[in-house]
Protein backbone atom coordinates (compact mmCIF):
# COMPACT_ATOMS: atom_id res chain seq x y z
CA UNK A 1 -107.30 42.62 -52.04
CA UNK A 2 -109.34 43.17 -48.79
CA UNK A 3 -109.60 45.95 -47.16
CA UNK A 4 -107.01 45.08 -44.64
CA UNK A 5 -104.58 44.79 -47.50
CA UNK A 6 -105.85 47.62 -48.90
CA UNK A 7 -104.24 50.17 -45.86
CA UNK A 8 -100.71 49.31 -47.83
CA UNK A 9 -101.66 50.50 -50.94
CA UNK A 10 -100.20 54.15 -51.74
CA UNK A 11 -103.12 56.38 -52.20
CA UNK A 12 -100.85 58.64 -54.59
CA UNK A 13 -100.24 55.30 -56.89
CA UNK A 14 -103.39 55.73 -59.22
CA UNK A 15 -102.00 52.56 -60.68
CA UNK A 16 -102.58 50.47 -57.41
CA UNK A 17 -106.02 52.56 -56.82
CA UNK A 18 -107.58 51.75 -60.17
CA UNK A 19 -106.40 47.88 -58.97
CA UNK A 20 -108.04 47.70 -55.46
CA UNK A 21 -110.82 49.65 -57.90
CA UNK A 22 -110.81 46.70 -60.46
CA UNK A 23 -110.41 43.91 -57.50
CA UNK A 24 -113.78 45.26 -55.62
CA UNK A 25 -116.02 45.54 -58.76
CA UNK A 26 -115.24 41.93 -59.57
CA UNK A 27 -116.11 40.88 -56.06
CA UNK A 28 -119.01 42.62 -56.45
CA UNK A 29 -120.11 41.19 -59.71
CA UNK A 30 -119.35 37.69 -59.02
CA UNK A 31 -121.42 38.01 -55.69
CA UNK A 32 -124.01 38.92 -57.75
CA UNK A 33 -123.42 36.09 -60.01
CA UNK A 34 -123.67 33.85 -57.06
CA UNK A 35 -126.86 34.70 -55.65
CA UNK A 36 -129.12 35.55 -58.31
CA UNK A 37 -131.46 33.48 -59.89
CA UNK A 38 -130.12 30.61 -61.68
CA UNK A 39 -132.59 31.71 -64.95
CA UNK A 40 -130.71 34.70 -64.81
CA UNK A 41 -127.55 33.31 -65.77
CA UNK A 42 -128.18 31.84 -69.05
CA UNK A 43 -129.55 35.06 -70.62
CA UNK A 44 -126.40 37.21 -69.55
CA UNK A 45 -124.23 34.94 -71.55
CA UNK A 46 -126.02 35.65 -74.66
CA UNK A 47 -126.42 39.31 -73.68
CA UNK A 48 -122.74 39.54 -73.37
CA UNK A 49 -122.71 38.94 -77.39
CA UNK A 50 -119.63 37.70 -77.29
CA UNK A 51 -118.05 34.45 -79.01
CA UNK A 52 -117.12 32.70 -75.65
CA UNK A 53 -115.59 29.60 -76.29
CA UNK A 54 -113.83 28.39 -73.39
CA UNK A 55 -111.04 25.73 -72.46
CA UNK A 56 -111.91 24.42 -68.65
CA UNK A 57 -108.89 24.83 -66.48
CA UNK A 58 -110.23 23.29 -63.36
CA UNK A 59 -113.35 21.60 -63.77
CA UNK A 60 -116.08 22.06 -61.59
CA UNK A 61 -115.62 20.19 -58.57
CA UNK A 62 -117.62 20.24 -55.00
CA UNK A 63 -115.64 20.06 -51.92
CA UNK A 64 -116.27 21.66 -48.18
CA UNK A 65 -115.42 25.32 -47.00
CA UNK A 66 -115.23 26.56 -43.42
CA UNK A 67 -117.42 29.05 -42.52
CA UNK A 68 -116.10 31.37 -39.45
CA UNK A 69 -118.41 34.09 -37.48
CA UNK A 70 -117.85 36.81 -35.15
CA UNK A 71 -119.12 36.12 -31.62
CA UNK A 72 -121.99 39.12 -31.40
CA UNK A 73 -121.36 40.20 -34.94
CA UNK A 74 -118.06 42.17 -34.04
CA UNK A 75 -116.11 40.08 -31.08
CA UNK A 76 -113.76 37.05 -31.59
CA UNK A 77 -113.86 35.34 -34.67
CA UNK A 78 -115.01 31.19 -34.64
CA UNK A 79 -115.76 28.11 -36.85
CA UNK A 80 -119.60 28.18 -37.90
CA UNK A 81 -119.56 24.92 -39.55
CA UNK A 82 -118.54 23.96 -43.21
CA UNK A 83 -121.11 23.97 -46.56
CA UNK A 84 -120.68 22.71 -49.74
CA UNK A 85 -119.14 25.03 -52.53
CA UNK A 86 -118.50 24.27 -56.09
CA UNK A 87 -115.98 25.67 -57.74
CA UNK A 88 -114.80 26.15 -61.56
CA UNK A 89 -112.32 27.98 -63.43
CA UNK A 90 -112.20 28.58 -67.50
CA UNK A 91 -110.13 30.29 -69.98
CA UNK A 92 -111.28 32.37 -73.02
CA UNK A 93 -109.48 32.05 -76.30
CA UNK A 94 -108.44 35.71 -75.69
CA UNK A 95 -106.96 34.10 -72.91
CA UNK A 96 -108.97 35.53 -69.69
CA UNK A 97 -109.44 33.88 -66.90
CA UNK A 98 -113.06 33.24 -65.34
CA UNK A 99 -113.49 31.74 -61.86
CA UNK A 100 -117.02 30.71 -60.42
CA UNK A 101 -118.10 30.07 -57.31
CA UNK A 102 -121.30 29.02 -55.90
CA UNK A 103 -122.89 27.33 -52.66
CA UNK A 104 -123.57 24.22 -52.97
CA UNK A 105 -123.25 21.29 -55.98
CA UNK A 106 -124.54 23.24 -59.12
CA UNK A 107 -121.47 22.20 -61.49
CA UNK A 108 -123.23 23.73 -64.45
CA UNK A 109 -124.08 27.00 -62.90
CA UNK A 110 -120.44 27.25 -61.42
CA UNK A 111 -119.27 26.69 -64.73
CA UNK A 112 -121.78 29.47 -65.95
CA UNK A 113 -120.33 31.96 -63.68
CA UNK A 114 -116.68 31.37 -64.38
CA UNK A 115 -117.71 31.64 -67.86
CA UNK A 116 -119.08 35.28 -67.02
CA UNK A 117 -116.71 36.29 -64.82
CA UNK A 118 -114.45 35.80 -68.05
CA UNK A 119 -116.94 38.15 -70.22
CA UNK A 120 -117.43 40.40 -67.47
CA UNK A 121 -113.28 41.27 -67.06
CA UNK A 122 -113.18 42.44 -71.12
CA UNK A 123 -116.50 45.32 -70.82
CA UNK A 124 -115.67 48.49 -69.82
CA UNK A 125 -117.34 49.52 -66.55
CA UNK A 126 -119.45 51.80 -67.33
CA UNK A 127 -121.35 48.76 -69.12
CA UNK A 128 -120.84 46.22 -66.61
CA UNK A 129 -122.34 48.49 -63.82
CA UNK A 130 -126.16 48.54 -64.86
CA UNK A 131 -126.15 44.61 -65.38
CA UNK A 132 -124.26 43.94 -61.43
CA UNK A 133 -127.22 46.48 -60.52
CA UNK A 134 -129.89 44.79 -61.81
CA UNK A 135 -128.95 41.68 -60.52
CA UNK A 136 -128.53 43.14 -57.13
CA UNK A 137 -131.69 44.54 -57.23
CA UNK A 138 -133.72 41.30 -58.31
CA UNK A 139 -131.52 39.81 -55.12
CA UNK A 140 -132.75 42.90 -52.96
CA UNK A 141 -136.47 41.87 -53.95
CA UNK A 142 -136.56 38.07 -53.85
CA UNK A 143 -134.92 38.55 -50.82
CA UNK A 144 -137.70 41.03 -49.15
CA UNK A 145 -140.01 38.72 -51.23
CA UNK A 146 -138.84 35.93 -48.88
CA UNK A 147 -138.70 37.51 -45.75
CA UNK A 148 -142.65 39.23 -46.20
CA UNK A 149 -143.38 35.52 -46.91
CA UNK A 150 -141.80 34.29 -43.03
CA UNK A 151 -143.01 37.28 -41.18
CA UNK A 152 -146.45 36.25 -40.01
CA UNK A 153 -144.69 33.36 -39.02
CA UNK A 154 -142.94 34.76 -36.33
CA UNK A 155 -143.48 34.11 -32.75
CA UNK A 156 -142.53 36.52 -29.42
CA UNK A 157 -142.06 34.79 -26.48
CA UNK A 158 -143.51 36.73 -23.42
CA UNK A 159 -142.18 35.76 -19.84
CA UNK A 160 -144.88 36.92 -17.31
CA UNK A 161 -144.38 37.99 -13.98
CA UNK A 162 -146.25 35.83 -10.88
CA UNK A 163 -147.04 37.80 -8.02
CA UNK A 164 -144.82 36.37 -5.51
CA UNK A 165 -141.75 36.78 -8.07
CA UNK A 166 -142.37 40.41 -8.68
């Protein structure tokens, strides 16, 4: 549920709270899952401690996704372009459902974060916050890692003024 969906839910319905609650930590977590570190992936599975065999429902498969922007960040909405997304969905024994999504045409790690996105739906979240947290923050730093790394790069253009133009 977005939250555009979200202004129908009745905020006295602690039911359909704790949902939108549910829906938005899993968005979070498999956002996570997405953009960290593909080393990192592996290690969470056996974290999880879990017995996690799986039945695939959808194997992974690569396909094309259309990728819309705002004009100015905020105005009218328009087709970017598409990129390449990989997609997978498996099924615990217990019978959860994991989904994984990630850019581009990693079937394995797709697979890897369905897999966790299965794990992640059966711990309480009080436990699953401090491992979405860590992840975010190893994102936060390879990110300012990678943008420390372009900065001397950058160049500002200066437009000077000619006499008879001023």
């Amino acid at each position: 549920m977005d939250r555009s969906e979200e202004r129908f839910v009745d905020p006295e319905n602690a039911a359909a709270a704790a949902v939108v609650a549910d829906v938005r930590q899993r968005q979070r977590w498999l956002g996570a899952f997405a953009r960290c570190p593909e080393e990192r992936l592996e290690p969470l599975l056996t974290q999880m401690g879990r017995d996690n065999r799986y039945t695939v429902l959808r194997a992974p498969e690569a396909g094309l996704m259309m990728v819309r922007a705002r004009a100015g960040g905020s105005g009218q909405r328009f087709n970017a372009g598409e990129m390449t997304v990989t997609r997978c969905s498996i099924r615990l024994e217990d019978g959860t459902v994991g989904h994984g999504y990630v850019a581009g045409r990693d079937k394995a790690r797709a697979e890897t974060i369905a897999r966790l996105d299965a794990l992640m739906q059966g711990v309480a979240s009080a436990q699953a916050e401090p491992i979405v947290a860590a992840l975010e923050t190893e994102i936060e730093a390879l990110a300012e890692a990678r943008q420390s790394k372009s900065a001397p790069t950058k160049v500002e253009f200066l437009t000077m003024v000619r006499g008879e133009n001023a």
